[in-house]
Structures are given as C-alpha cells and as structure tokens.
Protein backbone atom coordinates (compact mmCIF):
# COMPACT_ATOMS: atom_id res chain seq x y z
CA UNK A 1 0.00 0.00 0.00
CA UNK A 2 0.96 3.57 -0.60
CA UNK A 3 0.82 4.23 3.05
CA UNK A 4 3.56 1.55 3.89
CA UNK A 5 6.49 2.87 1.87
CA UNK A 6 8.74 4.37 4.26
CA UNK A 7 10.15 8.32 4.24
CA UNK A 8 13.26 7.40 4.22
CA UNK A 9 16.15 5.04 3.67
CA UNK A 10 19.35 5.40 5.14
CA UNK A 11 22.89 3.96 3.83
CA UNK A 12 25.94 4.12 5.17
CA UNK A 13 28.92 5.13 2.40
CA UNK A 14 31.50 6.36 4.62
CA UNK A 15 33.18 3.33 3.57
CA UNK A 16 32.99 3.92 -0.43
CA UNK A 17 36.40 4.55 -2.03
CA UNK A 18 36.88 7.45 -4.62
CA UNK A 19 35.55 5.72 -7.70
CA UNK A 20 32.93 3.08 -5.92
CA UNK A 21 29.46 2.87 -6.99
CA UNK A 22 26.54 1.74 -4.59
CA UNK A 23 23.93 -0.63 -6.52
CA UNK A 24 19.96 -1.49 -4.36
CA UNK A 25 21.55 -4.29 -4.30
CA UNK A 26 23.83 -3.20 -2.09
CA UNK A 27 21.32 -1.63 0.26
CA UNK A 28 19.67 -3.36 3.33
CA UNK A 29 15.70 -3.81 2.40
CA UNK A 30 13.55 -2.92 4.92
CA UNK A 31 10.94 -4.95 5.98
CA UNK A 32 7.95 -4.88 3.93
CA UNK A 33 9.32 -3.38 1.27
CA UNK A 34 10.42 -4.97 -2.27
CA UNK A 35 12.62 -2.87 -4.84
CA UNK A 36 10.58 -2.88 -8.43
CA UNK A 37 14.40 -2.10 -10.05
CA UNK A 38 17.28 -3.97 -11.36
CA UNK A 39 19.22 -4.53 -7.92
CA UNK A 40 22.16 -4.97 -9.79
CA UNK A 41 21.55 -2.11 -12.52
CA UNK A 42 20.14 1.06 -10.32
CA UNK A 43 23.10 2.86 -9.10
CA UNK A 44 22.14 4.95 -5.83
CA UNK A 45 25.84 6.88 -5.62
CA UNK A 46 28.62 7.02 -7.12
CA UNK A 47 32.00 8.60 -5.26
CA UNK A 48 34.25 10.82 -7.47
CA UNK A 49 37.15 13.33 -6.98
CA UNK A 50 35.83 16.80 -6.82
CA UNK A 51 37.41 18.81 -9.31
CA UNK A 52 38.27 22.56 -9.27
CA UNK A 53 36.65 24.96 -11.84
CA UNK A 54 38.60 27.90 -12.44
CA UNK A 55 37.14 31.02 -13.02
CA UNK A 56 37.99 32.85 -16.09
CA UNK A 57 39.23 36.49 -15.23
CA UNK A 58 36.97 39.50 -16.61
CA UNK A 59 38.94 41.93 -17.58
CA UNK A 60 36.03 44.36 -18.83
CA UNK A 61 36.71 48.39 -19.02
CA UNK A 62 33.20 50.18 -16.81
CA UNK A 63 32.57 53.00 -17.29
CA UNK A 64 30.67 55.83 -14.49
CA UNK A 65 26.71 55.49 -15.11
CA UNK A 66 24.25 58.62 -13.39
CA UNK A 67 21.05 57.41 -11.33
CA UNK A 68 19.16 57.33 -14.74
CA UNK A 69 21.19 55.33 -16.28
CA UNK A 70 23.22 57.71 -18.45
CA UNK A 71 26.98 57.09 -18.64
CA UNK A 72 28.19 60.14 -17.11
CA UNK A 73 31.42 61.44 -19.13
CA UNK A 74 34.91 62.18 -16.90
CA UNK A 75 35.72 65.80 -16.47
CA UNK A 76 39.12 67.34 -18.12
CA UNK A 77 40.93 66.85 -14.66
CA UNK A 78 40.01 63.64 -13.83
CA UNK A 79 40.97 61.88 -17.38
CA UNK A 80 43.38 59.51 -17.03
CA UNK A 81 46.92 59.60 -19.42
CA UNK A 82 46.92 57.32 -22.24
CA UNK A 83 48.69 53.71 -21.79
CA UNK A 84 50.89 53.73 -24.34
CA UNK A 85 53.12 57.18 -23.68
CA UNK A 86 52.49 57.88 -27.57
CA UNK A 87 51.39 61.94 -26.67
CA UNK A 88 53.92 62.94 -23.64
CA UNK A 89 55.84 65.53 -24.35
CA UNK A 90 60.03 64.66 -24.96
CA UNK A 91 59.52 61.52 -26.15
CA UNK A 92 62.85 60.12 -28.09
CA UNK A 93 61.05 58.19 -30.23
CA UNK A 94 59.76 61.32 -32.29
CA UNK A 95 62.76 63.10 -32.33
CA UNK A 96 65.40 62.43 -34.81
C-alpha cells in the first residue's frame, strides 16, 4: 500500500572509495518493502574526486553610469593619461 512505503532510507557510504558505486543491491531492504528495479543495474551513488573549476578572469573596461542610467562622461581633470606614452611631451622616439 501507498501508506507503507517508508520516508526514508538510510545507507551508510563512509566506507565507499573514490571511484565506488553503490547498486539497491547493495542496500539493506527494509521490511515490507520490495525494490521494483534492477538490484544490480540502479546505481544509488557514485563517489568521485571533486574537481576545481577555475574562473575565467573579466577583464572588462566600466565605465561611471548617473542614477538614470546615463553614462556620465569624466571631467578634463580627472581623465586619465593614455597607456601607451604615444602623446607625452620629450619623447625620443619622435625626435630624430
């Protein structure tokens, strides 16, 4: 009856191995109940070596954005020198 299966089943795999896979058949049948599966062909865990995911780095340029939404454009003071050196003044590379 639908009223006997039970909430729960608890198994023990602190003794699995990295690699190990549980089967029902491998799992202690309470009583009154009967597994409808393959005992030998439903897997109920499988242990495996966590692996680490890297994260790709973002390396995306923001830019300032107002409380509407607007992107709000640097003033003449606050605008930082370009990278590459190309407009500083002296530079040997220009001169002869």
């Amino acid at each position: 009856l639908p009223t006997d299966i039970p909430d729960q089943i608890t198994v023990d795999i602190s003794a699995l191995e990295v690699a190990a896979t549980l089967t029902l058949a491998e799992v202690d049948v309470p009583q009154g109940v009967v597994f409808l599966d393959d005992l030998e062909a439903t897997t109920i865990a499988t242990i495996v070596v966590p692996t680490e995911v890297e994260e790709p780095e973002i390396e995306e340029e923001t830019e300032l954005v107002g409380e509407d939404g607007e992107p709000i454009e640097a003033a003449e003071g606050d605008e930082e020198p370009a990278a590459d050196g190309d407009d500083s003044p002296g530079d040997s590379d220009s001169e002869g």
